[in-house]
N, C-alpha and C. Protein backbone atom coordinates (compact mmCIF):
# COMPACT_ATOMS: atom_id res chain seq x y z
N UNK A 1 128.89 147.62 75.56
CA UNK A 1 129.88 148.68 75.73
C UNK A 1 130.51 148.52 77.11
N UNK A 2 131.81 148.56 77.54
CA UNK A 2 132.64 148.50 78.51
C UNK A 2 132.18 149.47 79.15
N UNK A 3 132.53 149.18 80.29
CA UNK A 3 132.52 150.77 81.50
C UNK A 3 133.86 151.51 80.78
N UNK A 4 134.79 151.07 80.64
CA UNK A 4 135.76 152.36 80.05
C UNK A 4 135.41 153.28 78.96
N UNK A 5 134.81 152.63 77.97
CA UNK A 5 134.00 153.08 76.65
C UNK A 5 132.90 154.06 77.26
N UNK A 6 132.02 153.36 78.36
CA UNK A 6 131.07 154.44 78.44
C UNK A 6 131.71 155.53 78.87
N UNK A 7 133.23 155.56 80.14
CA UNK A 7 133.53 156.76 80.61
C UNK A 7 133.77 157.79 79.52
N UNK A 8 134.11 157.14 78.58
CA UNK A 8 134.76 158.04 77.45
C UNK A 8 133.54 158.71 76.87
N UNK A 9 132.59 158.01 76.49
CA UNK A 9 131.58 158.62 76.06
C UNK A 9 131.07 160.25 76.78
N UNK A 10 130.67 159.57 78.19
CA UNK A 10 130.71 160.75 79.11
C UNK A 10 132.12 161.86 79.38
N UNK A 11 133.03 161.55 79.50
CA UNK A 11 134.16 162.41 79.17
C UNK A 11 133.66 163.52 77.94
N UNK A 12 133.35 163.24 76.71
CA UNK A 12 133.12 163.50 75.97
C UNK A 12 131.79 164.63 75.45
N UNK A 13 131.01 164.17 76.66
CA UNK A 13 130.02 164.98 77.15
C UNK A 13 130.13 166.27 78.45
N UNK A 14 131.57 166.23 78.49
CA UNK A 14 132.45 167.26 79.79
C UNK A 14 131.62 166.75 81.26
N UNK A 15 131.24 165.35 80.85
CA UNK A 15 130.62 165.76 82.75
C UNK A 15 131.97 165.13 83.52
N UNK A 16 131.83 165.89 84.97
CA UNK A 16 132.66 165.54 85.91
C UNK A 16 132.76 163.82 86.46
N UNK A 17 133.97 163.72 87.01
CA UNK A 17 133.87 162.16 87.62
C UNK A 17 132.68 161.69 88.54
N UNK A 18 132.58 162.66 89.18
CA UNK A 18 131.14 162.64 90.10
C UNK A 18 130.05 162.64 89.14
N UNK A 19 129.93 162.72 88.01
CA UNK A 19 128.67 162.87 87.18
C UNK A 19 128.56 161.39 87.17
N UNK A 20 129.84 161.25 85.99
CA UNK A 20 130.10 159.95 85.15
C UNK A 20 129.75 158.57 86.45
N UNK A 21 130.15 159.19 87.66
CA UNK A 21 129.90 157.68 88.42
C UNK A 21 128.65 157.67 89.06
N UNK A 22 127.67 158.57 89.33
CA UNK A 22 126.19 158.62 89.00
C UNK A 22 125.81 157.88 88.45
N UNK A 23 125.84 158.56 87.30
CA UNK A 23 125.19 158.12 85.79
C UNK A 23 125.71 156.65 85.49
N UNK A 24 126.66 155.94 85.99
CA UNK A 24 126.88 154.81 85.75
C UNK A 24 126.82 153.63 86.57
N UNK A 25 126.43 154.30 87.64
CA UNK A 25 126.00 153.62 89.24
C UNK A 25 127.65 153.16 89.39
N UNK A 26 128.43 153.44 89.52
CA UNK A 26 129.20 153.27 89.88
C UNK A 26 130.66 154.42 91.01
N UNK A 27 131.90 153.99 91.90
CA UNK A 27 131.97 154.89 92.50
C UNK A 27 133.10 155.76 91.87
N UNK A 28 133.08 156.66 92.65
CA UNK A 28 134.11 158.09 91.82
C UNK A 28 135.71 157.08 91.59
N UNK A 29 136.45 157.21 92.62
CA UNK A 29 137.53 156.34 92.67
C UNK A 29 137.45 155.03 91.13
N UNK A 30 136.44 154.51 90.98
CA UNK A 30 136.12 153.81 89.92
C UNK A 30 136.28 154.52 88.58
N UNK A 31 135.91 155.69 88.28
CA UNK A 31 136.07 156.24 87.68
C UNK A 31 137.19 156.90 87.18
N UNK A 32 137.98 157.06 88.18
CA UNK A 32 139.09 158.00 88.29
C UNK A 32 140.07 156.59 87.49
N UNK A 33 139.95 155.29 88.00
CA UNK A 33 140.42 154.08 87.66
C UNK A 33 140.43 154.06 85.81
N UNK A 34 138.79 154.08 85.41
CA UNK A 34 138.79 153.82 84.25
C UNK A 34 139.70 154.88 83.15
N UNK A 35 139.45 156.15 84.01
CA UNK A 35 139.97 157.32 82.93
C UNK A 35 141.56 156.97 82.94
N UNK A 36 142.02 156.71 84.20
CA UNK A 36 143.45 156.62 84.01
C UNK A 36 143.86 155.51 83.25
N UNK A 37 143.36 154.36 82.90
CA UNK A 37 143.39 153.18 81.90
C UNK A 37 143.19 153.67 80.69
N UNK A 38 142.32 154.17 80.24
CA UNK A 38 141.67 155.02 78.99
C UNK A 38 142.92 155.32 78.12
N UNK A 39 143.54 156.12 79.17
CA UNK A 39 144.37 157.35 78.72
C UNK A 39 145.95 156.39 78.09
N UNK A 40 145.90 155.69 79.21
CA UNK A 40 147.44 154.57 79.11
C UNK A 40 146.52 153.86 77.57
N UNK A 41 145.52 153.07 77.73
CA UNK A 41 145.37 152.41 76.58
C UNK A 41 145.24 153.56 74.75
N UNK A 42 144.82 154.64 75.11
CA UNK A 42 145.15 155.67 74.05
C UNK A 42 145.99 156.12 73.73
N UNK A 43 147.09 155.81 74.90
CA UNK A 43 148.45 156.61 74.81
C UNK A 43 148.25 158.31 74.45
N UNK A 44 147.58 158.77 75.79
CA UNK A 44 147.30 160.37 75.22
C UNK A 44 147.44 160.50 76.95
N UNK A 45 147.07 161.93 77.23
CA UNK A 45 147.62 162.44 78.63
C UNK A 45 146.48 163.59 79.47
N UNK A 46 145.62 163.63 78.46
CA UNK A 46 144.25 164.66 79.10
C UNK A 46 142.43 164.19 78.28
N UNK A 47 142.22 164.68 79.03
CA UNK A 47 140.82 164.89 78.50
C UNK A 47 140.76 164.56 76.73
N UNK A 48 140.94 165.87 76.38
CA UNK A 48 140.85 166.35 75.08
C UNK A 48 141.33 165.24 74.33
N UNK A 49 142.66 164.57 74.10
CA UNK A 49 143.64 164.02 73.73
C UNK A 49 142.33 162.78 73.66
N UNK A 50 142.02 162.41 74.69
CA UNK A 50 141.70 160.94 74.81
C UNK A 50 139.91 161.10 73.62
N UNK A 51 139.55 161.98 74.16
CA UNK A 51 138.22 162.35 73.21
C UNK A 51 138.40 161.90 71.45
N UNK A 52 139.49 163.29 71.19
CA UNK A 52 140.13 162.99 69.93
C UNK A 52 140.23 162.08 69.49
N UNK A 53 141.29 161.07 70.26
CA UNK A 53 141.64 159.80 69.48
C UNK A 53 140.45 159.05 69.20
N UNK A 54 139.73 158.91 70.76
CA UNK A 54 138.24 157.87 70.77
C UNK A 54 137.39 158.27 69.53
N UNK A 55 137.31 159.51 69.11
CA UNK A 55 136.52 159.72 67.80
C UNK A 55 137.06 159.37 66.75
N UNK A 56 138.70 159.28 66.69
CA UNK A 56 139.34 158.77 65.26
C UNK A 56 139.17 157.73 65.23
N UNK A 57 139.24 156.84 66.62
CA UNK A 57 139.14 155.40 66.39
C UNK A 57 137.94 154.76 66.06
N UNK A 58 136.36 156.09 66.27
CA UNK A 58 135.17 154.94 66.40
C UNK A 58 134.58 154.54 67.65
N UNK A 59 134.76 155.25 68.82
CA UNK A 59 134.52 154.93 70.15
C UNK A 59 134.11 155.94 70.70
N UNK A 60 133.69 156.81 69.97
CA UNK A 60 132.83 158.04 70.25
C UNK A 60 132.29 158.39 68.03
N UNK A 61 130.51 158.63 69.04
CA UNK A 61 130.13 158.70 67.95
C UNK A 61 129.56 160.26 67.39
């Protein structure tokens, strides 16, 4: 699983960027990186949006 995939996962779980880059040993700014890729590669614009799709597509289970 990608680090972007996992952010989503965690997105998905409402934790904060500071959670998600904990939990992934990785840093906030990193994070902030993946979500904003996420979102361009989903073509969606928030949170919610990106969750949604990731579950229509299969990338949240």
């Amino acid at each position: 699983m990608t680090s972007g995939a996992s952010s989503l996962q965690c997105i998905a779980k409402e934790m904060t960027n500071e959670q998600i880059a904990a939990f992934l040993g990785i840093k906030e700014n990193t994070v902030k990186t993946h979500r904003k890729n996420l979102y361009e590669k989903l073509e969606v614009h928030n949170a919610i949006a990106a969750v949604n799709k990731g579950r229509a597509m299969g990338y949240i289970t």
